[in-house]
Protein backbone atom coordinates (compact mmCIF):
# COMPACT_ATOMS: atom_id res chain seq x y z
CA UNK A 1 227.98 92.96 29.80
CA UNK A 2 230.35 90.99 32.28
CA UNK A 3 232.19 88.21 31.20
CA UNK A 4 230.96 84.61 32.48
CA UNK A 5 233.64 83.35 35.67
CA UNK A 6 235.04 80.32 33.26
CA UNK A 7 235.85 83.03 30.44
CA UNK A 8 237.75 85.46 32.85
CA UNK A 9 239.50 82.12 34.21
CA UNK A 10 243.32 81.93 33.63
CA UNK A 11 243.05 78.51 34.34
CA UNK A 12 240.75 76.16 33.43
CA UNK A 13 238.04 74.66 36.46
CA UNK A 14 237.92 70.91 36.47
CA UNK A 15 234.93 68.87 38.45
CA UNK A 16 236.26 67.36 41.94
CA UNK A 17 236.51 63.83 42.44
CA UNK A 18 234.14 62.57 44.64
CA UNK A 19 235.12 62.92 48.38
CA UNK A 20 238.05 65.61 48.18
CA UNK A 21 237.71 68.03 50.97
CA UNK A 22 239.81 70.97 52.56
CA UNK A 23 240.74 72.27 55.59
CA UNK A 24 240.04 76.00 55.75
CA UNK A 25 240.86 78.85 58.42
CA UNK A 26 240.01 82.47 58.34
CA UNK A 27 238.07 85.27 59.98
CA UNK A 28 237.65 83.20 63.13
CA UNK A 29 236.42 80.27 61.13
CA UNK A 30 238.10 76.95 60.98
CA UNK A 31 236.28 74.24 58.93
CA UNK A 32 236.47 71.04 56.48
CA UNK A 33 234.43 71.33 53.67
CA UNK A 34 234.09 69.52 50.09
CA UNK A 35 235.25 71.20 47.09
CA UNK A 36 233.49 70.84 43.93
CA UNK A 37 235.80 72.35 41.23
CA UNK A 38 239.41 73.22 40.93
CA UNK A 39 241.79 74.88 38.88
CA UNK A 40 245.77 76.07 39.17
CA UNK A 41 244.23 79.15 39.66
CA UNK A 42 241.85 78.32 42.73
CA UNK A 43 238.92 76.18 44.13
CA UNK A 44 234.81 76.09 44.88
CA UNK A 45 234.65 75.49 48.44
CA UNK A 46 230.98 73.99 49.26
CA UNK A 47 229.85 75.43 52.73
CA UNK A 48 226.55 77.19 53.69
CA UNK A 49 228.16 80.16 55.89
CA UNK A 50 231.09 81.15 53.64
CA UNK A 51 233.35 84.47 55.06
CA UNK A 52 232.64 87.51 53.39
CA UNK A 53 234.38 88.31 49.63
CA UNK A 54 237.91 89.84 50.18
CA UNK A 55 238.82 87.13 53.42
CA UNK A 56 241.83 85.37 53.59
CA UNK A 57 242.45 82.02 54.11
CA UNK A 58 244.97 79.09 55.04
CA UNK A 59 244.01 75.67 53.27
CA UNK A 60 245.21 72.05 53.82
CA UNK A 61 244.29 68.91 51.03
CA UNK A 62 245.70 65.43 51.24
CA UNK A 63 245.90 65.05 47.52
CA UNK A 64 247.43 61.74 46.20
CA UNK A 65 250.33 63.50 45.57
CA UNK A 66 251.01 64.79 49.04
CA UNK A 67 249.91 67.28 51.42
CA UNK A 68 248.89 70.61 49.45
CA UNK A 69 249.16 73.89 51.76
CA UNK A 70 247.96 77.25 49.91
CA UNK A 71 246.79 80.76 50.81
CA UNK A 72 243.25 82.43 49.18
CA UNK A 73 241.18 85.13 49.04
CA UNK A 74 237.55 84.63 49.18
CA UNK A 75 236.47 86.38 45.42
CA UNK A 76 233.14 85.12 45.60
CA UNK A 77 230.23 83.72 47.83
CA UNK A 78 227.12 82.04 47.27
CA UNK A 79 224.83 82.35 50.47
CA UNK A 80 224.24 78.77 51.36
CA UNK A 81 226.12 77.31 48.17
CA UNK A 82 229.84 78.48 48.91
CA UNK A 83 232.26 80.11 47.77
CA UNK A 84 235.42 80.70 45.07
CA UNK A 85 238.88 81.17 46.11
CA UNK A 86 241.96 82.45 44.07
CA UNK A 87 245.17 81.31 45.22
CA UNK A 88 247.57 84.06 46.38
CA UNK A 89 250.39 82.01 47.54
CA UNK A 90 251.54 78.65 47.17
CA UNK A 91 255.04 77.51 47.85
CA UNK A 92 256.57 75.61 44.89
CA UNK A 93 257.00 71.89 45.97
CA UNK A 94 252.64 72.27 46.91
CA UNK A 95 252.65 74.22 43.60
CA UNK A 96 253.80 71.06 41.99
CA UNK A 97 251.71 68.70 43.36
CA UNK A 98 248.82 70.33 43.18
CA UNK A 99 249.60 70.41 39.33
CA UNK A 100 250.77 66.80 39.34
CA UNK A 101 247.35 65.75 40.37
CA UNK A 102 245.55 67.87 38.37
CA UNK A 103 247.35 66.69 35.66
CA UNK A 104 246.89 63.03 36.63
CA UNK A 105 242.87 63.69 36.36
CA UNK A 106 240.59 62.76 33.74
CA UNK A 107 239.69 66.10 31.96
C-alpha cells in the first residue's frame, strides 16, 4: 500500500497565506498562479492546465523576505486542481529566505 504524500514528505507542507502567488515558466508555459501549500522541500501550485509530471520549471515569489528564485520538477498533477513541485535547485541566499519566512509563519 503506498504511503500518503505528507508521510513520504522530508519536509513538512504548511497552508499558504492568503494571496501568495508564483511566477512559473516551463514547457512553453509562462504563468502566475496561487500556491496553496509549501514546504522547504517544494510547493502546490493551483492552476487548471498544469505541464505534464517530470517538467521543469523556473519560479519567482516576492516573499517578505525578498525575492525567492528556485528550480522544480513537476512530481504531480491534478487535472484542473494543480500540481506539486519538488525543488531541485535553489541558490543559498533564496534558500535562506525562503526558510526565514517559513519560519516566520504561524504553524
Amino acid at each position: 500500500m503506498a504511503e500518503p504524500a505528507a508521510e513520504r514528505r522530508r519536509y513538512p507542507r504548511l497552508a499558504s497565506p492568503r494571496g501568495v502567488v508564483v511566477a512559473w515558466r516551463g514547457s512553453s508555459k509562462s504563468m502566475v498562479s496561487l500556491v496553496e501549500n509549501f514546504g522547504l522541500g517544494g510547493l502546490f501550485i493551483r492552476t487548471t492546465d498544469p505541464p505534464a509530471a517530470g517538467t521543469l520549471l523556473q519560479l519567482l515569489m516576492d516573499a517578505p523576505t525578498g525575492e525567492i528564485r528556485a528550480r522544480a520538477v513537476v512530481q504531480r498533477t491534478s487535472p484542473q486542481a494543480g500540481m506539486g513541485v519538488k525543488f531541485v535547485a535553489m541558490e543559498q541566499e533564496h534558500r535562506a529566505r525562503f526558510a526565514g519566512w517559513l519560519r516566520s509563519l504561524p504553524a
